[in-house]
N, C-alpha and C. Protein backbone atom coordinates (compact mmCIF):
# COMPACT_ATOMS: atom_id res chain seq x y z
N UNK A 1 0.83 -1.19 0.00
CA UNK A 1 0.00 0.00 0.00
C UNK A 1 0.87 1.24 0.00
N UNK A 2 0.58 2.09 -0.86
CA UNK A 2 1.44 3.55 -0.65
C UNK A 2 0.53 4.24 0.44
N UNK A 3 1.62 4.94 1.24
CA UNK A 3 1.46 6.40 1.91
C UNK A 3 1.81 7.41 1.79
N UNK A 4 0.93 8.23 2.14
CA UNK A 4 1.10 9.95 1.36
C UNK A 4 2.57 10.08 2.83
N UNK A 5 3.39 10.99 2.37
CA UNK A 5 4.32 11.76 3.50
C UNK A 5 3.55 12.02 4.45
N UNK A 6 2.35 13.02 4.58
CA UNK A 6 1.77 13.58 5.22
C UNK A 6 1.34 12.11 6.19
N UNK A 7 0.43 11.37 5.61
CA UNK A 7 0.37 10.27 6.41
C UNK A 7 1.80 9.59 7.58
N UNK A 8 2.13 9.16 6.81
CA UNK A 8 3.41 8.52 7.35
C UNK A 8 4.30 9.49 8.45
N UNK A 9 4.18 10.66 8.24
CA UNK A 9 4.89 11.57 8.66
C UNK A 9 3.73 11.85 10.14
N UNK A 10 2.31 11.99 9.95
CA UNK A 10 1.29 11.44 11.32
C UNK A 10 1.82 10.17 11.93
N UNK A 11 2.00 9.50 11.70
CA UNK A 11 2.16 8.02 11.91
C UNK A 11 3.42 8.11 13.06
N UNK A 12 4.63 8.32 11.91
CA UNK A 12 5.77 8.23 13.16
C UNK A 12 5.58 9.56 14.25
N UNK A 13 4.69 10.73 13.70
CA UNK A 13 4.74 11.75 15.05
C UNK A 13 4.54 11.36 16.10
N UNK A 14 3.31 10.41 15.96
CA UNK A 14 1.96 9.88 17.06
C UNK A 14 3.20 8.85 17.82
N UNK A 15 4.17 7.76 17.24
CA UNK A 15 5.45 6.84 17.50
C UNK A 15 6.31 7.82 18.42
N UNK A 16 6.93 8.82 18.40
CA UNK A 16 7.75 9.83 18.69
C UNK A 16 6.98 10.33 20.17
N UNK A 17 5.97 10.43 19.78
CA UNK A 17 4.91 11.46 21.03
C UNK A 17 5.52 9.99 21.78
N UNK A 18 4.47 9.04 21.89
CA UNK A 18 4.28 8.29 22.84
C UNK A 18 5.36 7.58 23.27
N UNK A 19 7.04 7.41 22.63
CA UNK A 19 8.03 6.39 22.97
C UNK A 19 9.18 7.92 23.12
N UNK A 20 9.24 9.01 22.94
CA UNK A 20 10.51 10.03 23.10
C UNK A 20 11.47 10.31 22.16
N UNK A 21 11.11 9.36 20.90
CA UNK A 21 12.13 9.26 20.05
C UNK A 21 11.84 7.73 18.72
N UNK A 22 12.87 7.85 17.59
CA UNK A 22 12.26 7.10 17.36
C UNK A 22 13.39 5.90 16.90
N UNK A 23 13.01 4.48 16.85
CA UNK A 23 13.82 3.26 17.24
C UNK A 23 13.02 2.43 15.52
N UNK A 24 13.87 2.11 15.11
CA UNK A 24 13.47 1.64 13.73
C UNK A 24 12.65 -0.23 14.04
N UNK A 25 13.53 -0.29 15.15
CA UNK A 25 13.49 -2.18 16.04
C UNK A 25 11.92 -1.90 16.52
N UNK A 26 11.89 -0.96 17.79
CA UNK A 26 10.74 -0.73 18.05
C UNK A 26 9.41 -0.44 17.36
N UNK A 27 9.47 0.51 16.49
CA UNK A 27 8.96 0.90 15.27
C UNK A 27 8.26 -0.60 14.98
N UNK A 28 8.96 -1.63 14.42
CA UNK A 28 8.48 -2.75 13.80
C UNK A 28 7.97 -3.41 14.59
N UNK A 29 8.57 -3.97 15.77
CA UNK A 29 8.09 -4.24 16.97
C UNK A 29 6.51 -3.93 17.65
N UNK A 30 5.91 -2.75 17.41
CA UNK A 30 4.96 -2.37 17.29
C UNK A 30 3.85 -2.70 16.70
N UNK A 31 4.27 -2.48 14.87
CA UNK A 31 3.25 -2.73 14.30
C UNK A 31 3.08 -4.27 13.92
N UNK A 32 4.32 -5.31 14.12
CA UNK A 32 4.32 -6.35 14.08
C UNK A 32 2.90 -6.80 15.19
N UNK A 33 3.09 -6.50 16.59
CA UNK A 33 2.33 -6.66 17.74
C UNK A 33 0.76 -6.37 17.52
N UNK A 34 0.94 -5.29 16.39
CA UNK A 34 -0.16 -4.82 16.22
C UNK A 34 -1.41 -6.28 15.74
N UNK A 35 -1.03 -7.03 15.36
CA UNK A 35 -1.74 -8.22 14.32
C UNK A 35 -2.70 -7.50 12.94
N UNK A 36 -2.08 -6.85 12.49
CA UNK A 36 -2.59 -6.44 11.03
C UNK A 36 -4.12 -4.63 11.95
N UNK A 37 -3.89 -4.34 13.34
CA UNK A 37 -4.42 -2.79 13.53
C UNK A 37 -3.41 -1.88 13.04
N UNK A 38 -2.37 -1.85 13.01
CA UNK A 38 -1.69 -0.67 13.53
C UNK A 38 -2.05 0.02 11.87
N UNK A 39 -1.92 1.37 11.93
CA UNK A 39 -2.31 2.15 10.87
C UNK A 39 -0.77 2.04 9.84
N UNK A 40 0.53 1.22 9.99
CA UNK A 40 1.03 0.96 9.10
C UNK A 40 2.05 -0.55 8.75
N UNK A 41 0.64 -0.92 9.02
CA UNK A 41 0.78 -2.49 9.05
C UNK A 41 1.08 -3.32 7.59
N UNK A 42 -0.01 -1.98 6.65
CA UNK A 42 0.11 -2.40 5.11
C UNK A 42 1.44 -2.08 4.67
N UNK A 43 2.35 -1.05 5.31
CA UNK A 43 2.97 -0.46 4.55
C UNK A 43 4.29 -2.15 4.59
N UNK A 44 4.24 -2.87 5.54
CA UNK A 44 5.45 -3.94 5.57
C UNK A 44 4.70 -5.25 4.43
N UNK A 45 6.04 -5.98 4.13
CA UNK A 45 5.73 -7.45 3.55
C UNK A 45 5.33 -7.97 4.97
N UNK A 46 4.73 -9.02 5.35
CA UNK A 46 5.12 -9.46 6.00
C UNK A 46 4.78 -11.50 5.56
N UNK A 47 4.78 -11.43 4.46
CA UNK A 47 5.15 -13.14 4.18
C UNK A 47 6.61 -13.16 3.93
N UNK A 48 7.29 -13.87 5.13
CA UNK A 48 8.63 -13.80 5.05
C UNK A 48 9.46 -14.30 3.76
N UNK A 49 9.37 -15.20 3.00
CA UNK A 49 9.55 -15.76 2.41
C UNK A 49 9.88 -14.59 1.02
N UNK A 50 8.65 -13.99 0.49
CA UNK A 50 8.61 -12.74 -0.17
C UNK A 50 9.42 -11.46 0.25
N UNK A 51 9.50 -11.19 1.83
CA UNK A 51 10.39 -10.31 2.60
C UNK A 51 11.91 -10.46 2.17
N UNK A 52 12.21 -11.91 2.24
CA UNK A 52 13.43 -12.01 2.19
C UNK A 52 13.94 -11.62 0.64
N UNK A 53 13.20 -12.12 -0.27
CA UNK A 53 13.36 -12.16 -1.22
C UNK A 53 13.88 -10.35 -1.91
N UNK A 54 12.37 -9.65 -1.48
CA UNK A 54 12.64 -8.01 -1.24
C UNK A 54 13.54 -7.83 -1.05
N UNK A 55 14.31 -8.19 0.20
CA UNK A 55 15.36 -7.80 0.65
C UNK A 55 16.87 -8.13 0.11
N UNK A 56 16.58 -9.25 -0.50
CA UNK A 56 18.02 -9.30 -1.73
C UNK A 56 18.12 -9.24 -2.85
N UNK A 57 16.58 -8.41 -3.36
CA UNK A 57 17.07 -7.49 -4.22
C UNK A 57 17.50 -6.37 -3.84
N UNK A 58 17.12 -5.61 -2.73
CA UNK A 58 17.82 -4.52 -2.30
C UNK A 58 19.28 -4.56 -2.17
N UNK A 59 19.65 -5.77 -1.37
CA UNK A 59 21.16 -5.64 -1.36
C UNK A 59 21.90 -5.98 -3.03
N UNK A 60 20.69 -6.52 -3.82
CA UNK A 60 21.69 -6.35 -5.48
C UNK A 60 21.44 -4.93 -5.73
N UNK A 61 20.67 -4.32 -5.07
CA UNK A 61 20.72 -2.91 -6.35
C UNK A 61 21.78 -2.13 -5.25
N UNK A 62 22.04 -2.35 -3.69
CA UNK A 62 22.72 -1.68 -3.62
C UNK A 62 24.50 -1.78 -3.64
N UNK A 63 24.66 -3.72 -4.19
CA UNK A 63 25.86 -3.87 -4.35
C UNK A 63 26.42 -2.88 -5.47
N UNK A 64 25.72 -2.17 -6.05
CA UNK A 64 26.13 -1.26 -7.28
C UNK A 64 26.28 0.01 -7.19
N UNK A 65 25.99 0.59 -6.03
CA UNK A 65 25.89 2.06 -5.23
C UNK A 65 27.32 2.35 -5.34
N UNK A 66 27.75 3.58 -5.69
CA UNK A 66 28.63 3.71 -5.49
C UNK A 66 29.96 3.49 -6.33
N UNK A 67 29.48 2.79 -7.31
CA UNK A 67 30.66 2.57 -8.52
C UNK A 67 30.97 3.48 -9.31
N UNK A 68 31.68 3.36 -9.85
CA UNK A 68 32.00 4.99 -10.91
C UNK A 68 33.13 4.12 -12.25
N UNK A 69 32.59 5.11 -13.49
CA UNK A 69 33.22 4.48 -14.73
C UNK A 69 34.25 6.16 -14.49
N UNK A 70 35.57 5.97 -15.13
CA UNK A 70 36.28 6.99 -15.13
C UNK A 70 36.49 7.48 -16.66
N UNK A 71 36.81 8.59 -17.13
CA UNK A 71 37.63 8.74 -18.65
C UNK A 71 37.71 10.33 -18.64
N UNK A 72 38.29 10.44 -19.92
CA UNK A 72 39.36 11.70 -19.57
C UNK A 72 39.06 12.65 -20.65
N UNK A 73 38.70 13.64 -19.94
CA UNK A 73 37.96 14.75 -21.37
C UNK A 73 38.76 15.93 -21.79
N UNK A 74 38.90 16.29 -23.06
CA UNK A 74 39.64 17.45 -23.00
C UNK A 74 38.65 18.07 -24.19
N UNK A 75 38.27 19.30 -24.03
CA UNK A 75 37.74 20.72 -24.53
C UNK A 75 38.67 21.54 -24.77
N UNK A 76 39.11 21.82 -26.23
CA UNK A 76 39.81 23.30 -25.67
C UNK A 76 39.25 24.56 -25.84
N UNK A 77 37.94 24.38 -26.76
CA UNK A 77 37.38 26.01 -26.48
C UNK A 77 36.83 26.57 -25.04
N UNK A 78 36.68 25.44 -24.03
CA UNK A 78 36.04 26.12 -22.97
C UNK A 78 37.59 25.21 -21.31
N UNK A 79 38.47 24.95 -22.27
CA UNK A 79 39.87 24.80 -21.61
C UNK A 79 39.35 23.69 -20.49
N UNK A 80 38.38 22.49 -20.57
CA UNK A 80 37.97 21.74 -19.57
C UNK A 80 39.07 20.23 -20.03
N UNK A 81 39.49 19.91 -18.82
CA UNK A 81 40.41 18.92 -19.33
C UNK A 81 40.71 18.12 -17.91
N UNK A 82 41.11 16.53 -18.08
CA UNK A 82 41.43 16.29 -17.32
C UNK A 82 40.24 14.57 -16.78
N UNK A 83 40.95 13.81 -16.01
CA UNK A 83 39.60 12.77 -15.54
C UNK A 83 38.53 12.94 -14.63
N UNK A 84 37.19 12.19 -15.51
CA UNK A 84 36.29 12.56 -14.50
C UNK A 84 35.39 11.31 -14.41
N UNK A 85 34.40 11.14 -13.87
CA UNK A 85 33.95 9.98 -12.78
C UNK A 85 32.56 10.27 -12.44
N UNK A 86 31.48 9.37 -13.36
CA UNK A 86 29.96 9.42 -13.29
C UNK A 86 29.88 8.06 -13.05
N UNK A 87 28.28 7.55 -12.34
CA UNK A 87 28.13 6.06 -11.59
C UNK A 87 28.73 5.20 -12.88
N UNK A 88 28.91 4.11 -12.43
CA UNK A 88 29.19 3.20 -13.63
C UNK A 88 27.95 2.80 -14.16
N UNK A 89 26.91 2.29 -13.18
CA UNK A 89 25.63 2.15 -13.44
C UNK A 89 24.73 3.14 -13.53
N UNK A 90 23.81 3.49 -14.25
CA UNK A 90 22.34 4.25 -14.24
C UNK A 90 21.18 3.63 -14.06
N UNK A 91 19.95 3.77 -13.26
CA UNK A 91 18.62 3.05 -13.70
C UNK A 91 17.79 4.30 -14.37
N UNK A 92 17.57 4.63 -15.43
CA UNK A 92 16.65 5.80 -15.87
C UNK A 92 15.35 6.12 -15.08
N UNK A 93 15.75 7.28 -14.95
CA UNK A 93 13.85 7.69 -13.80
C UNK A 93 13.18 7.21 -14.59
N UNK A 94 12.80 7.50 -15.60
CA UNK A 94 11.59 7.75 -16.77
C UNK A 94 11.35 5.78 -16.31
N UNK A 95 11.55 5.30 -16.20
CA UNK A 95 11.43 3.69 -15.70
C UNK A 95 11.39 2.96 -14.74
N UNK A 96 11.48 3.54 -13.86
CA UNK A 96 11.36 3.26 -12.38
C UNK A 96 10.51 2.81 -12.19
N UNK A 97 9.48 3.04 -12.32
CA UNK A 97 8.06 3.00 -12.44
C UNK A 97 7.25 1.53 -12.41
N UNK A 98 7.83 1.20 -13.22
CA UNK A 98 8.33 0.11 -14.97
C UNK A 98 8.86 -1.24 -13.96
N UNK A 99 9.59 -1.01 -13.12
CA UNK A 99 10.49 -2.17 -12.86
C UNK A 99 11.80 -1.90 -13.21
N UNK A 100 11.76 -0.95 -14.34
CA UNK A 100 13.40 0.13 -14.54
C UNK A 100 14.67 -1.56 -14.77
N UNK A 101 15.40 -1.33 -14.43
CA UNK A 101 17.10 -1.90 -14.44
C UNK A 101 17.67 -1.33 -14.77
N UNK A 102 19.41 -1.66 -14.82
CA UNK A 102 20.30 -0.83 -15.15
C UNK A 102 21.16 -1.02 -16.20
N UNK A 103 21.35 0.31 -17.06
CA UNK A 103 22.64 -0.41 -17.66
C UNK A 103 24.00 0.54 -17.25
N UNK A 104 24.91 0.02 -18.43
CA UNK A 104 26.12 0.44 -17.53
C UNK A 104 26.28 1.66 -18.52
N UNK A 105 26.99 2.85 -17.93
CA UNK A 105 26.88 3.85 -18.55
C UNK A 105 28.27 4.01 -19.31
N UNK A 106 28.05 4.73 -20.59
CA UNK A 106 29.31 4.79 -21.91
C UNK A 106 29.61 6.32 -21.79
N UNK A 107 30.48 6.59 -20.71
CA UNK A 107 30.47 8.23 -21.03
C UNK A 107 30.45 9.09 -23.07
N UNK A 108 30.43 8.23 -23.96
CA UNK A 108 30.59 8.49 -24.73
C UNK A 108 29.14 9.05 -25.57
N UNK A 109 28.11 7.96 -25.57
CA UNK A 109 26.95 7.83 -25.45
C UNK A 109 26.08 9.13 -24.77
N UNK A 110 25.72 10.30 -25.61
CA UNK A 110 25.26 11.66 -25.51
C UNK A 110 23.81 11.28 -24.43
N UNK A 111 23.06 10.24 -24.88
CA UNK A 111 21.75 9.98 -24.19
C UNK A 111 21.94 9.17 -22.87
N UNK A 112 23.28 8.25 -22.45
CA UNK A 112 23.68 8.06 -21.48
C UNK A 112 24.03 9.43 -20.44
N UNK A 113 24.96 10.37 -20.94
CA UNK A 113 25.22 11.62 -20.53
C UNK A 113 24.51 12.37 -20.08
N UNK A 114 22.98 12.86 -21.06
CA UNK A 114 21.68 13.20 -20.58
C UNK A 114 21.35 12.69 -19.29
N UNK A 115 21.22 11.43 -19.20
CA UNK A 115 21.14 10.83 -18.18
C UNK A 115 21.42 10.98 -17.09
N UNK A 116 23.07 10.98 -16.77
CA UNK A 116 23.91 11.02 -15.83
C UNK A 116 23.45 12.72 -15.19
N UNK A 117 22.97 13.64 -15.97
CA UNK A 117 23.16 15.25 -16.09
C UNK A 117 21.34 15.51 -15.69
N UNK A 118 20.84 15.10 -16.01
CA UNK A 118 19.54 14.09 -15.55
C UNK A 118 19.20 14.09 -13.81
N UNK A 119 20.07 13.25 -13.45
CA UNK A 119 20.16 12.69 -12.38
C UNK A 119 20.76 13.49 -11.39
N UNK A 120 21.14 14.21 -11.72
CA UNK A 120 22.13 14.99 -10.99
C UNK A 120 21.41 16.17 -10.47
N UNK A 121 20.78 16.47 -11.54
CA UNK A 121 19.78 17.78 -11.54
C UNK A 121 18.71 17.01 -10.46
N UNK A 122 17.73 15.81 -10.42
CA UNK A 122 17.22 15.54 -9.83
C UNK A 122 17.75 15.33 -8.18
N UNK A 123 18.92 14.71 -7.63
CA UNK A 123 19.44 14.75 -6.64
C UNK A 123 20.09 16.34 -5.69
N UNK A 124 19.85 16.59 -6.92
CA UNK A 124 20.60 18.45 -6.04
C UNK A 124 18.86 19.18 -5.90
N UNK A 125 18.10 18.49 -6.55
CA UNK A 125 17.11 19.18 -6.09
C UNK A 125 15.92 18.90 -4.64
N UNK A 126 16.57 17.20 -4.55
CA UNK A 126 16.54 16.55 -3.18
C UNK A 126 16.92 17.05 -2.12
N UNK A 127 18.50 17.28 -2.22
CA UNK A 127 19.42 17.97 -1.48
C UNK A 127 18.75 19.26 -0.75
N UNK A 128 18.00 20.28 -1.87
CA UNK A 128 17.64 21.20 -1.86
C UNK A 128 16.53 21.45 -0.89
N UNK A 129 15.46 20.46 -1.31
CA UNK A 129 14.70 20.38 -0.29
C UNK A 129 14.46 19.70 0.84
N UNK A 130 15.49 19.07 0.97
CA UNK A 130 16.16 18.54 2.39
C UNK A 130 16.66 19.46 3.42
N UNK A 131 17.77 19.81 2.98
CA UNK A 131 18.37 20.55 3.28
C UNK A 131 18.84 22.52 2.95
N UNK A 132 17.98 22.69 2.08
CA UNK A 132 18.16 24.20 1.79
C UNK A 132 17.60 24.96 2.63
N UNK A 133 17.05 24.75 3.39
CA UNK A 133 16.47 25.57 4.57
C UNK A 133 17.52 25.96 5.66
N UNK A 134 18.18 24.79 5.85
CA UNK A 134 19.36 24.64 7.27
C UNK A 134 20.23 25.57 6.51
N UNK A 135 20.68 25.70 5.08
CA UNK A 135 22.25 25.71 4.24
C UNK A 135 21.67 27.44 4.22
N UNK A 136 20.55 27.78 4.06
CA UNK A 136 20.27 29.24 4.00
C UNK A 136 20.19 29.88 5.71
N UNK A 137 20.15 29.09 6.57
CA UNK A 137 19.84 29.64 8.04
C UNK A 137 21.51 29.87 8.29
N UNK A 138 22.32 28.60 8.09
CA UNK A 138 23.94 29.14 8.25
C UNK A 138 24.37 29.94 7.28
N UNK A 139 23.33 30.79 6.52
CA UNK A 139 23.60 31.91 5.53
C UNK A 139 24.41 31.78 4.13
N UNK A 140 24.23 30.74 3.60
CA UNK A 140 24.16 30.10 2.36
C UNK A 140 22.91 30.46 1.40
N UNK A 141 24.08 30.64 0.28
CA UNK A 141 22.76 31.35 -0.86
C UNK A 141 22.45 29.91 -2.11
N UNK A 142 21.49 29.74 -2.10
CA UNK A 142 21.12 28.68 -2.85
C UNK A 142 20.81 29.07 -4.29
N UNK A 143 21.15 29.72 -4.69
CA UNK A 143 21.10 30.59 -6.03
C UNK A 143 22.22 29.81 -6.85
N UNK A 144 23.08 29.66 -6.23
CA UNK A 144 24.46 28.81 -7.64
C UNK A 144 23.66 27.42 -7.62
N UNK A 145 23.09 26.94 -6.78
CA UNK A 145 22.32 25.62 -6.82
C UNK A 145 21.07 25.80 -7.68
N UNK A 146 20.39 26.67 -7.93
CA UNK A 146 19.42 26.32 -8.63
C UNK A 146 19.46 26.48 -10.19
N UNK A 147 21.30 27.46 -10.23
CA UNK A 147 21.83 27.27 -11.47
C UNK A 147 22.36 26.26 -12.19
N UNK A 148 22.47 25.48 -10.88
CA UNK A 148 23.26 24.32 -11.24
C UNK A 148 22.26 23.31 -11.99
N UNK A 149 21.35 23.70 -11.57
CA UNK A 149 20.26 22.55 -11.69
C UNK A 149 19.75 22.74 -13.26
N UNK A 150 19.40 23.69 -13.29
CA UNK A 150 18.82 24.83 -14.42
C UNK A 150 20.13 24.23 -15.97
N UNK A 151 20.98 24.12 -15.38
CA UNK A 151 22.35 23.68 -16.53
C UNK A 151 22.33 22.13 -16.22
N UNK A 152 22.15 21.73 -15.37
CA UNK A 152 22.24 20.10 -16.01
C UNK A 152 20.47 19.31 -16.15
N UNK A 153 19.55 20.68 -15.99
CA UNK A 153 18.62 19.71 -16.40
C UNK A 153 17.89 20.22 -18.27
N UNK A 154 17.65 19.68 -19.06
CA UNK A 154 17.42 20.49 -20.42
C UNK A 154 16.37 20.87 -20.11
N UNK A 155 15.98 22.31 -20.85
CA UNK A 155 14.59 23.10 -20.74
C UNK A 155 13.35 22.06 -20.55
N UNK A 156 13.23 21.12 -22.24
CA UNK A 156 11.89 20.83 -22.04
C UNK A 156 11.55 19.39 -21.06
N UNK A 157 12.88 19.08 -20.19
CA UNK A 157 12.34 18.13 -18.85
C UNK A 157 12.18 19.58 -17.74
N UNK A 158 12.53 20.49 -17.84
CA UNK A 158 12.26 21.61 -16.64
C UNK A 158 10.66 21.79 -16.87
N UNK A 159 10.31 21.76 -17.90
CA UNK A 159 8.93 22.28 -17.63
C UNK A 159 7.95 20.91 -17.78
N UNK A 160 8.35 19.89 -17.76
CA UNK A 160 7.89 18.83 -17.79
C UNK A 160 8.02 18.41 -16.05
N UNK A 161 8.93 19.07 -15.18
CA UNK A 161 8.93 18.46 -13.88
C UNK A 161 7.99 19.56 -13.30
């Protein structure tokens, strides 16, 4: 079952109020106890068998976290030169959806690149609203960030997001 933030975000408040804090063990502990009441009882597997299964696909998608293909670019009208380092793997947003997978990325490959430039734009805009509130209170201007974003995402996905 999906939950809205807003939901979920009631859910662990009401967890927080009544325990001081919040315990991910306990947390489960809870709604496990619950026998299918607790208001996020849907949100778990709980046929183990299927659980487990969930769960190693997670550890395949996240044995891939973290890899990086390297190669070495040189520009000379805009003097950019030197090695650089995007995931080795991509899963395309546009597929996620889908069941998605990955392939491995060809820095060479312009629509792989999109991609990578893509993604990037999408994660700084995570960042952003994670954290741009705190990064502007220690008096940080979020203005080169939304340039940043603005340059690695192309116009017609900007007005498409």
């Amino acid at each position: 079952m999906r939950f809205s933030k807003q939901k979920r975000q009631e859910i662990i408040d009401d967890f927080i109020r009544r325990n001081g804090g919040y315990d991910a063990q306990a947390f489960l502990r809870e709604v496990r106890s619950s026998n299918g009441t607790h208001p996020a009882w849907s949100w778990f597997q709980w046929n183990d068998g299927a659980a487990a299964e969930e769960y190693r696909l997670w550890q395949a998608r996240t044995f891939t976290q973290g890899l990086r293909v390297s190669f070495t670019v040189e520009v000379t009208e805009r003097h950019v030169s030197g090695v650089r380092a995007v995931p080795a793997l991509l899963s395309p947003l546009d597929n996620r959806r889908n069941g998605g997978g990955y392939y491995a990325v060809d820095p060479q490959d312009e629509a792989h690149m999109a991609e990578v430039r893509l993604q990037g734009a999408a994660s700084l805009e995570t960042w952003m609203r994670r954290y741009g509130d705190a990064f502007e209170l220690a008096g940080g201007d979020l203005d080169p960030f939304y340039a940043a974003v603005a340059l690695l995402r192309p116009a017609d996905e900007e007005e498409a997001a």
